[in-house]
Protein backbone atom coordinates (compact mmCIF):
# COMPACT_ATOMS: atom_id res chain seq x y z
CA UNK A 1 151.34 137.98 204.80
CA UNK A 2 153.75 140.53 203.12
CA UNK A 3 156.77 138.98 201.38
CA UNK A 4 160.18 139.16 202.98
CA UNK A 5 161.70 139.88 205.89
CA UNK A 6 161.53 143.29 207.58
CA UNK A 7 165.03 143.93 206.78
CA UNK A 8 164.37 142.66 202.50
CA UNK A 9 161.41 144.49 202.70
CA UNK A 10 162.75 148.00 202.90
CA UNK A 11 166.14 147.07 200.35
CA UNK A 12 164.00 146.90 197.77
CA UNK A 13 162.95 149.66 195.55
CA UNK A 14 160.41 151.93 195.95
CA UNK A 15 157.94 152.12 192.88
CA UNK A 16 158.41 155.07 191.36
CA UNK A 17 155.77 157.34 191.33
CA UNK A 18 155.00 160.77 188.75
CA UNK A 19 151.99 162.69 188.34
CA UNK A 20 151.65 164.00 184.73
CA UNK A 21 150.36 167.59 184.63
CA UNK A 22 148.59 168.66 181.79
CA UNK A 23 146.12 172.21 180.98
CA UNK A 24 143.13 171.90 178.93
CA UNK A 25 144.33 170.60 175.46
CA UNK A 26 142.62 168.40 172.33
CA UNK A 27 146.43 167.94 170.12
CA UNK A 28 149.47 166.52 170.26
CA UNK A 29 150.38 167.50 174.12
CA UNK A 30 147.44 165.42 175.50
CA UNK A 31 148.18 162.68 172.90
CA UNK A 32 151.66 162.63 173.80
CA UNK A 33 150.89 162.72 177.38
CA UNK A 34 148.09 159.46 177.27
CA UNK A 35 151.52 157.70 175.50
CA UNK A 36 153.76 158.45 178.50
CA UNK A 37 150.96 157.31 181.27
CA UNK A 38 150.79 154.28 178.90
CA UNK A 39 154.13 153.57 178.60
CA UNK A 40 155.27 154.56 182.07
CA UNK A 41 152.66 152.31 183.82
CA UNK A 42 153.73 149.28 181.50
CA UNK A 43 156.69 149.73 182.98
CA UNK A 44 155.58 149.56 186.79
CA UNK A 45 155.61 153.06 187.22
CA UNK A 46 152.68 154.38 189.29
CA UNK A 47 151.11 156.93 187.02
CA UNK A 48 148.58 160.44 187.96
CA UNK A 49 147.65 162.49 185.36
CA UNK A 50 146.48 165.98 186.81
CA UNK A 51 144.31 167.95 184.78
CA UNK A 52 141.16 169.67 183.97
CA UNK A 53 137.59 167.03 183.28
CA UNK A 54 137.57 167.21 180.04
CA UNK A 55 140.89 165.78 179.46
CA UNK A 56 140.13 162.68 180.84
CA UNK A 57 136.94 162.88 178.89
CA UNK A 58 138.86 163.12 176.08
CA UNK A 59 142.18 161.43 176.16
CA UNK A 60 140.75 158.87 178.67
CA UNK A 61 144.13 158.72 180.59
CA UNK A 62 142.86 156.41 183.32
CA UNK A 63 142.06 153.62 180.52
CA UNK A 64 145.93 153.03 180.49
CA UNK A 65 146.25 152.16 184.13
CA UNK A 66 146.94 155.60 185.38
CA UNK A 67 144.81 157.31 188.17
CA UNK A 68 143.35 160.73 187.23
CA UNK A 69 143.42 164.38 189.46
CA UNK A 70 141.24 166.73 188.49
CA UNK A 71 142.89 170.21 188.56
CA UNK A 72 141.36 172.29 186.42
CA UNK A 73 144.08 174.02 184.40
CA UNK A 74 142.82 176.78 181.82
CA UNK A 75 144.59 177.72 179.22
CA UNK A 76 145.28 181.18 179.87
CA UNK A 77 145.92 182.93 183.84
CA UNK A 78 142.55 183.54 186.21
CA UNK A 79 142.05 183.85 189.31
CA UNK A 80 141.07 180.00 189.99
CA UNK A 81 144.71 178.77 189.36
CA UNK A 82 144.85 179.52 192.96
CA UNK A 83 143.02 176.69 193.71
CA UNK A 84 144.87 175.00 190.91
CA UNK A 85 148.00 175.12 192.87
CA UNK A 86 146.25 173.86 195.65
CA UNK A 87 144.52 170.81 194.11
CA UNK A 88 147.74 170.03 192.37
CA UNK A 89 149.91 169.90 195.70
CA UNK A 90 147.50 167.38 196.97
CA UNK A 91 147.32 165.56 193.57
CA UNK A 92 151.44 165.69 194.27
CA UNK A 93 151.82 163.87 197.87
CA UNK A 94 154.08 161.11 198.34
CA UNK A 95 155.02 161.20 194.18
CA UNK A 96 158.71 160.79 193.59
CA UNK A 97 158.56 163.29 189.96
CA UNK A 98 156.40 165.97 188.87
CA UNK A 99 155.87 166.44 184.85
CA UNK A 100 154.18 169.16 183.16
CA UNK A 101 153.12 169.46 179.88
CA UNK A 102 152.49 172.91 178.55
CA UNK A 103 153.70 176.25 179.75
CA UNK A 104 150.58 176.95 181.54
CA UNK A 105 150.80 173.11 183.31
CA UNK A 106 154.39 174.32 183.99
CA UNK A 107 153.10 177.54 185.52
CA UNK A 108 150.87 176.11 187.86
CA UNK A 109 153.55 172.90 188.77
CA UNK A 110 155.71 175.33 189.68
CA UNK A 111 154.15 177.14 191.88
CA UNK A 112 152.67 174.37 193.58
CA UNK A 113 156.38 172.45 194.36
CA UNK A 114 158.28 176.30 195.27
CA UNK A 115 161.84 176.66 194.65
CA UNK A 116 162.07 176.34 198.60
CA UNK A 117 159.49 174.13 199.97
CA UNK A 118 160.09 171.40 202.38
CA UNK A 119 160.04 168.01 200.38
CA UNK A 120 160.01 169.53 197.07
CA UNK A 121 159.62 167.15 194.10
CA UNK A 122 161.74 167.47 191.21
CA UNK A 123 159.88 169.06 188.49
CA UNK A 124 160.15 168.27 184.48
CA UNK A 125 159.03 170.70 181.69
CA UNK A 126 157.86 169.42 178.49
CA UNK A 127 157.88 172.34 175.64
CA UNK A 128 155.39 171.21 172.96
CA UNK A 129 154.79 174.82 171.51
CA UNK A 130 156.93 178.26 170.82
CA UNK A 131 155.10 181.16 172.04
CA UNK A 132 154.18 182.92 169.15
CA UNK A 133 152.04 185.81 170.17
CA UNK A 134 153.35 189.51 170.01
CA UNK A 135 152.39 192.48 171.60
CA UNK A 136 151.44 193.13 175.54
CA UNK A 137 150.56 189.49 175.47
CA UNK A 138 153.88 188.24 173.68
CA UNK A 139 156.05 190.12 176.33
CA UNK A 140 153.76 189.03 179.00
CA UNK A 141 153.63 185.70 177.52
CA UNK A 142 157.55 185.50 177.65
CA UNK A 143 157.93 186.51 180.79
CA UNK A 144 155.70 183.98 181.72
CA UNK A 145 157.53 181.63 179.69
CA UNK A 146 160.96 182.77 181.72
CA UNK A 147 159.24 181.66 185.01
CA UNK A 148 158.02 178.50 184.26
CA UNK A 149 161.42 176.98 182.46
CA UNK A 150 163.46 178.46 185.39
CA UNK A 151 161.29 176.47 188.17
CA UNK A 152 162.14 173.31 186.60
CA UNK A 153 164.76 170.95 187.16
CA UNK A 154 164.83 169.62 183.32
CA UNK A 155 163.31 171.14 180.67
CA UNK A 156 162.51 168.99 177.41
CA UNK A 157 162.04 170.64 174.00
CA UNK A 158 159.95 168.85 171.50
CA UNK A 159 162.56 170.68 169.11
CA UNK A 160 166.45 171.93 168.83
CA UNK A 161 164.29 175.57 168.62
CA UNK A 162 162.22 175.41 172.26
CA UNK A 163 165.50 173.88 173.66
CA UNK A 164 167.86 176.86 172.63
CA UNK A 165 164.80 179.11 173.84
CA UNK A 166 164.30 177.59 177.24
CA UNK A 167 168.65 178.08 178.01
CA UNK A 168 168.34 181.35 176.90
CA UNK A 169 165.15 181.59 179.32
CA UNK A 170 167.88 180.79 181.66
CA UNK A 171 166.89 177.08 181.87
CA UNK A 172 169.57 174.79 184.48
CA UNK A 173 169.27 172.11 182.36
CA UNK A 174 167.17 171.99 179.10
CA UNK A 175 167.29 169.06 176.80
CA UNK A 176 165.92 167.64 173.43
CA UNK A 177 163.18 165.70 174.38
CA UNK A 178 161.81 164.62 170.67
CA UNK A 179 157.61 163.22 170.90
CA UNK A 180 157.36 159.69 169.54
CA UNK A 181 154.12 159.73 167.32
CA UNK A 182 151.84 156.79 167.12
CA UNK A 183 151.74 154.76 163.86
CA UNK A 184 149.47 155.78 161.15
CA UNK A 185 146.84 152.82 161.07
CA UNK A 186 146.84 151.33 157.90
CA UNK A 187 143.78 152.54 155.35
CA UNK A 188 140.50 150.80 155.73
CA UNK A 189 139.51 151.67 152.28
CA UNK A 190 140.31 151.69 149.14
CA UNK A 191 142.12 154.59 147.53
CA UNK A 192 140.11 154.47 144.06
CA UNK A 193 136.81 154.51 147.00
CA UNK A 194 138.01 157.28 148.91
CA UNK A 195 138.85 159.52 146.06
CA UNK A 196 135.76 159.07 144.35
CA UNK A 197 133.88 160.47 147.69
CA UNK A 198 136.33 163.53 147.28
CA UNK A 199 136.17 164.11 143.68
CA UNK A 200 136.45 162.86 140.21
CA UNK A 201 138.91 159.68 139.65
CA UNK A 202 141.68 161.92 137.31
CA UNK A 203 141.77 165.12 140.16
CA UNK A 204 144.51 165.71 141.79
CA UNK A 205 144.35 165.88 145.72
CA UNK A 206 145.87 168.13 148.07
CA UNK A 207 145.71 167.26 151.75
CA UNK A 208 145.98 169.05 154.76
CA UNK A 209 145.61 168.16 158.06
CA UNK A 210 145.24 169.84 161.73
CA UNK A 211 143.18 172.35 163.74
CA UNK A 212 141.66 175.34 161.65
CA UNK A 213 143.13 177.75 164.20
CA UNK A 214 145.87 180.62 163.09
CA UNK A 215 149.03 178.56 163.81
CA UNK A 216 148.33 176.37 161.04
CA UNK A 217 147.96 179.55 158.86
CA UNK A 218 145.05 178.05 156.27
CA UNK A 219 144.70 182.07 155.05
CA UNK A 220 148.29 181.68 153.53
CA UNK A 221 147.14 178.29 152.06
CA UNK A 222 144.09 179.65 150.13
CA UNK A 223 146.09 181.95 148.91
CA UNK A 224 147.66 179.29 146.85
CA UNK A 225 144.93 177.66 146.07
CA UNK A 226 143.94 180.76 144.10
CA UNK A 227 146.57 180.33 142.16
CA UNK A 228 145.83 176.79 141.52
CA UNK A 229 142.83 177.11 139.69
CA UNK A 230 144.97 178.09 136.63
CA UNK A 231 146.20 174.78 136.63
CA UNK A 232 144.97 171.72 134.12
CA UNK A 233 143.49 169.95 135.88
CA UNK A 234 142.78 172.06 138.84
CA UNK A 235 143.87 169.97 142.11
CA UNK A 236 141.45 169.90 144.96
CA UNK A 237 142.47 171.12 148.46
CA UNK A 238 140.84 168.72 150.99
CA UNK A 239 141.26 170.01 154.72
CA UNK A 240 140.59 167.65 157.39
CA UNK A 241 140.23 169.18 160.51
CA UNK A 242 138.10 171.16 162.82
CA UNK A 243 138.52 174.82 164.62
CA UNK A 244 137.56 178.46 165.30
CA UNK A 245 138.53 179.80 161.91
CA UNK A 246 135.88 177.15 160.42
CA UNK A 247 133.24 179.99 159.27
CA UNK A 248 135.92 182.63 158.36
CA UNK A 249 137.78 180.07 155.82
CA UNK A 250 134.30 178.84 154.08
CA UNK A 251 133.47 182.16 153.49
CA UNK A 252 136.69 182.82 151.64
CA UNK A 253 136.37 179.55 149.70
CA UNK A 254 132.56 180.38 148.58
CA UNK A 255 133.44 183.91 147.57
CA UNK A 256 136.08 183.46 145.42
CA UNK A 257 134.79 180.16 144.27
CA UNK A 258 138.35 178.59 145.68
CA UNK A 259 139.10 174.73 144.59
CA UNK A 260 139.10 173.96 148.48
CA UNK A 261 136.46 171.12 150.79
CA UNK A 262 136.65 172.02 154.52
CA UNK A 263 135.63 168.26 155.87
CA UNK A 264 135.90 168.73 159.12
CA UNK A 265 137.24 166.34 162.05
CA UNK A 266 137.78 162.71 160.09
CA UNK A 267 138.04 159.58 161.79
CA UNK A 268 139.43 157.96 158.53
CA UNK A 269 142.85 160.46 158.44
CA UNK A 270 144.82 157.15 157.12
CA UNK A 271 142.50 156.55 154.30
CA UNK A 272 142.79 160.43 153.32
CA UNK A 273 146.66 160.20 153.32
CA UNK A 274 146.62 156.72 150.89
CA UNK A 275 143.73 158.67 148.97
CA UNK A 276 146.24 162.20 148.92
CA UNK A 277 148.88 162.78 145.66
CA UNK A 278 150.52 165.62 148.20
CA UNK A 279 150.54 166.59 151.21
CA UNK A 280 151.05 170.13 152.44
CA UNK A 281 151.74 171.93 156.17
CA UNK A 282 151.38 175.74 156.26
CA UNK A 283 152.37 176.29 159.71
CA UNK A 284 153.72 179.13 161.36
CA UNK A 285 155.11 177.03 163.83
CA UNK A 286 155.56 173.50 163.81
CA UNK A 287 157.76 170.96 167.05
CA UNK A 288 157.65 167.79 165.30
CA UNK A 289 154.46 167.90 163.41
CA UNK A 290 152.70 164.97 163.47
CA UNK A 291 151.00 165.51 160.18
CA UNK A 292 154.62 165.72 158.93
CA UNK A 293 155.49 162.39 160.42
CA UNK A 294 152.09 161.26 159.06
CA UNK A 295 152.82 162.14 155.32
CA UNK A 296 156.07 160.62 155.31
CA UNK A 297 155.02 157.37 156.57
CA UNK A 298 152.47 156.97 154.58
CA UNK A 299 154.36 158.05 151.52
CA UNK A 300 152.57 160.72 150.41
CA UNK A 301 154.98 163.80 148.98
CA UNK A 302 155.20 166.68 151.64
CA UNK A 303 155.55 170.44 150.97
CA UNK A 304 155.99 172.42 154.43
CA UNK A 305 156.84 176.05 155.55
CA UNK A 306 160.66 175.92 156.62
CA UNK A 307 159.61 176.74 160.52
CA UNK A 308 160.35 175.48 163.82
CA UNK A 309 161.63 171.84 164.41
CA UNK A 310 160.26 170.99 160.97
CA UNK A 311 163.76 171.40 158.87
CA UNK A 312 165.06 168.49 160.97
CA UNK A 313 162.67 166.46 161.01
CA UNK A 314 162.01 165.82 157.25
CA UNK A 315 165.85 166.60 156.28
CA UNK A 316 165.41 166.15 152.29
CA UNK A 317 162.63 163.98 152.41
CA UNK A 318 159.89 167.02 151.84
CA UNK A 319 160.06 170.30 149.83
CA UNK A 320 160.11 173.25 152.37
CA UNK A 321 159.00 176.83 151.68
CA UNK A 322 159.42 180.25 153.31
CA UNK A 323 156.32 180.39 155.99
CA UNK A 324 153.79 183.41 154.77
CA UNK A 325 154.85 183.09 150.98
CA UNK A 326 151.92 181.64 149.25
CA UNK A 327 153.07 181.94 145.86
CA UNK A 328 156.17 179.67 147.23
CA UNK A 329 153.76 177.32 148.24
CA UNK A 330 151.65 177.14 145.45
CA UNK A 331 154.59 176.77 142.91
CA UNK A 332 156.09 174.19 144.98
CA UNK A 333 152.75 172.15 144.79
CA UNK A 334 152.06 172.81 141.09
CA UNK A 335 155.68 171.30 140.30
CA UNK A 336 155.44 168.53 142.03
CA UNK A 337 152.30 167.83 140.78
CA UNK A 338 153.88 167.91 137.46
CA UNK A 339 156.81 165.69 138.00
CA UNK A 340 156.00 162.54 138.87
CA UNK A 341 159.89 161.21 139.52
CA UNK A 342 160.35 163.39 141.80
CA UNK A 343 157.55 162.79 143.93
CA UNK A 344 158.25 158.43 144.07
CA UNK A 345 161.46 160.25 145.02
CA UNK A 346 160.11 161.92 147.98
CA UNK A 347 158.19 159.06 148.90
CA UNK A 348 161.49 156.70 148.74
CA UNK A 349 163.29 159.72 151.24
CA UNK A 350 160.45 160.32 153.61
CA UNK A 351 160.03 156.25 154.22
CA UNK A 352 164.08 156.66 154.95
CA UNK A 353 163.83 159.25 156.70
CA UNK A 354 160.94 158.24 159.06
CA UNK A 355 162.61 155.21 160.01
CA UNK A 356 165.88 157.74 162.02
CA UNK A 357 162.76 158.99 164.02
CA UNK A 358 162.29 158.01 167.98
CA UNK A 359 159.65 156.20 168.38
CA UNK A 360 157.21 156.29 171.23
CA UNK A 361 159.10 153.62 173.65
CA UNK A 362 162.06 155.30 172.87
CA UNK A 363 160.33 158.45 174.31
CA UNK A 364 159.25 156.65 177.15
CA UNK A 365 162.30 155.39 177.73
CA UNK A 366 164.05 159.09 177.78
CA UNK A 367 161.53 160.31 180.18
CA UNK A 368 161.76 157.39 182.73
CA UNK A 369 165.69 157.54 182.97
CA UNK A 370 165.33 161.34 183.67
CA UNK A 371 162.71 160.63 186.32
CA UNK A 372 165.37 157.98 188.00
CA UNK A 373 168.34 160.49 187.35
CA UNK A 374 166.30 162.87 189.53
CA UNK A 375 165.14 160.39 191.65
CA UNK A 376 164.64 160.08 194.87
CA UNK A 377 164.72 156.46 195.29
C-alpha cells in the first residue's frame, strides 16, 4: 500500500532526476563524471549516465547506483551522431536535467533537447578542455564550440579561462564550475623500495604524469632533459603514463641516449609521487590538472608551464614556466634540484595551498543546487 494520502502523496517532491552525458573519454572528464553519478545518487538523486560502451567498461558508472544509456558518442562529428541524438532523447524521457560533459557530449545534448522543443529539459555544459587545435579544424572546431555553449542553459568552466571563453562564445550564463579531484591514496611502498626499482638510491627523480598525447607536450620536456645530462648527478625523468606518442618519444630517448624511462600506465601513481624529488607538468593546456593537485598533496615540489587554469590553482605553491621554453624548464628543475630550502618550501605552500581547493562534495554540491535552480520540481 503506497504511503499517504492521495492529496500528501503528490505535495511531496519529486526525485530529481539527470542523465549525465558523456563522449568516449579515458581522463579526468569520465573520472569527474563517475564522482558526480556517485555523489548525486548518495544524495537521492536518480542518476543516467549516457554514453558510448566502453565508458561504462571503463569508468563502471553503474557500480555507483546510477543506470547506464548507451549512446555512442565519438569523439569527433560522423554521420552516426544522428542516431546519437536519437538514442539520447530516449535516454532523456521523464529526466528533470540534462548534463554534458565535453563539447562533443554538449553537441549531441543539444541537439537532442532543441532550443524549441516541447518539454525541453534544461541543459548544463561542463568545459573540461580549451580547444586548442588551429587551422580548418580550429575554426571549425570553434564554431562548433559557439553552438554547443549557446544551447545550454549553464555553462561550467573547469577554469576562470573556459569560463571567459564560453561568454565570449555568447554563453547566457557561464560559471566557474572548479572539478573536485579524488585523494591521492596513500603509498603502499616504501620510498627507499620504489626508488631502487627506478634507479640508484643517490639519483635524483623527475616525475611526470598523464597521457603521452601532444597536449601534455613530452617533446618540449625532452628537450630539457637534454640539457640535464650535464648535471652531477644526472636526474632521471620517469614518465608514467600511456598514449599515441609512445613509439615517437622512445625513439627520441634511445637516439640521443636521453636520461628519460617511459613506464607506461602505473597502478602505483602514489608510490611514484612519495618516491619523486620533483614533479614537473609540460602542458600546453592544463583546467585544473590533476597531476598538479596530485604533486601538491603529496608534497612533492612542482614545476609547471604557466597555461590555462594552472596559475590559480597552485598560486605560489609551484614554480611556473613559459609553455614551449624548454631551457625554462630545465633551469627551473636543475635549481630546485640544487636548493633544498626551497623545495621543503614548496612542499610547506603546496600542502597550504591544496587545502583552499573544492573538494569533490563540494563539487557535487555546486552541481545539484544548479540542477534545483533550473528545476522543474
Amino acid at each position: 500500500m503506497a504511503d499517504g494520502t492521495p492529496q500528501e502523496r503528490a505535495s511531496k517532491p519529486a526525485r530529481l532526476r539527470a542523465v549525465l552525458v558523456l563522449a568516449t573519454a579515458v581522463g579526468g572528464a569520465g573520472a569527474h563524471v563517475r564522482s558526480l553519478a556517485e555523489g548525486l545518487t548518495a544524495r537521492g538523486v536518480a542518476v543516467t549516465v549516457a554514453g558510448p560502451a566502453s565508458v561504462e567498461e571503463h569508468f563502471r558508472f553503474t557500480d555507483t547506483g546510477a543506470r547506464f544509456a548507451e549512446v555512442e558518442i565519438s569523439t569527433a562529428p560522423r554521420p552516426a551522431d544522428f542516431a546519437a541524438v536519437r538514442a539520447l532523447r530516449e535516454a532523456c524521457a521523464g529526466a528533470h536535467v540534462v548534463h554534458a560533459h565535453g563539447l562533443r557530449a554538449g553537441l549531441v545534448a543539444g541537439a537532442a533537447a532543441g532550443r524549441h522543443r516541447p518539454g525541453r529539459r534544461p541543459l548544463v555544459l561542463t568545459l573540461h578542455n580549451a580547444v586548442l587545435a588551429t587551422g580548418p579544424k580550429g575554426v571549425l572546431t570553434r564554431l562548433m564550440e559557439g553552438r554547443a555553449v549557446r544551447a545550454a542553459d549553464v555553462v561550467l568552466g573547469a577554469s576562470g579561462d573556459l569560463v571567459d571563453r564560453a561568454r565570449k562564445l555568447g554563453a547566457s550564463d557561464a560559471r566557474l564550475g572548479p572539478v573536485g579531484a579524488p585523494p591521492l591514496p596513500p603509498p603502499r611502498r616504501e620510498r627507499a623500495a620504489v626508488r631502487a626499482e627506478l634507479t640508484s638510491a643517490d639519483r635524483p627523480i623527475v616525475l611526470a604524469v598523464g597521457r603521452l598525447a601532444p597536449q601534455k607536450a613530452y617533446p618540449v620536456l625532452l628537450d630539457a632533459a637534454q640539457d640535464w645530462k650535464g648535471l652531477d648527478p644526472v636526474p632521471l625523468l620517469v614518465v608514467a603514463g600511456e598514449g599515441p606518442l609512445r613509439d615517437e618519444l622512445q625513439a627520441r630517448i634511445d637516439a640521443d641516449y636521453l636520461p628519460v624511462r617511459l613506464l607506461g600506465h602505473r597502478p602505483d601513481v602514489a608510490d611514484l609521487f612519495a618516491a619523486a624529488d620533483i614533479a614537473v607538468l609540460a602542458s600546453e593546456w592544463e583546467a585544473r590538472s590533476l597531476v598538479a593537485q596530485e604533486a601538491l598533496r603529496a608534497g612533492v615540489p612542482l614545476v609547471a608551464t604557466a597555461v590555462g587554469g594552472t596559475p590559480e590553482l597552485v598560486g605560489d605553491a609551484a614554480v611556473l614556466v613559459p609553455y614551449g621554453d624548454p631551457v625554462a624548464l630545465g633551469a627551473a628543475v636543475a635549481d630546485l634540484l640544487d636548493d633544498h630550502r626551497k623545495r621543503e618550501l614548496l612542499t610547506e605552500l603546496g600542502h597550504r595551498q591544496a587545502e583552499t581547493w573544492p573538494d569533490e562534495r563540494d563539487t557535487v554540491e555546486q552541481v545539484l543546487s544548479i540542477y534545483e535552480e533550473l528545476g522543474p520540481l
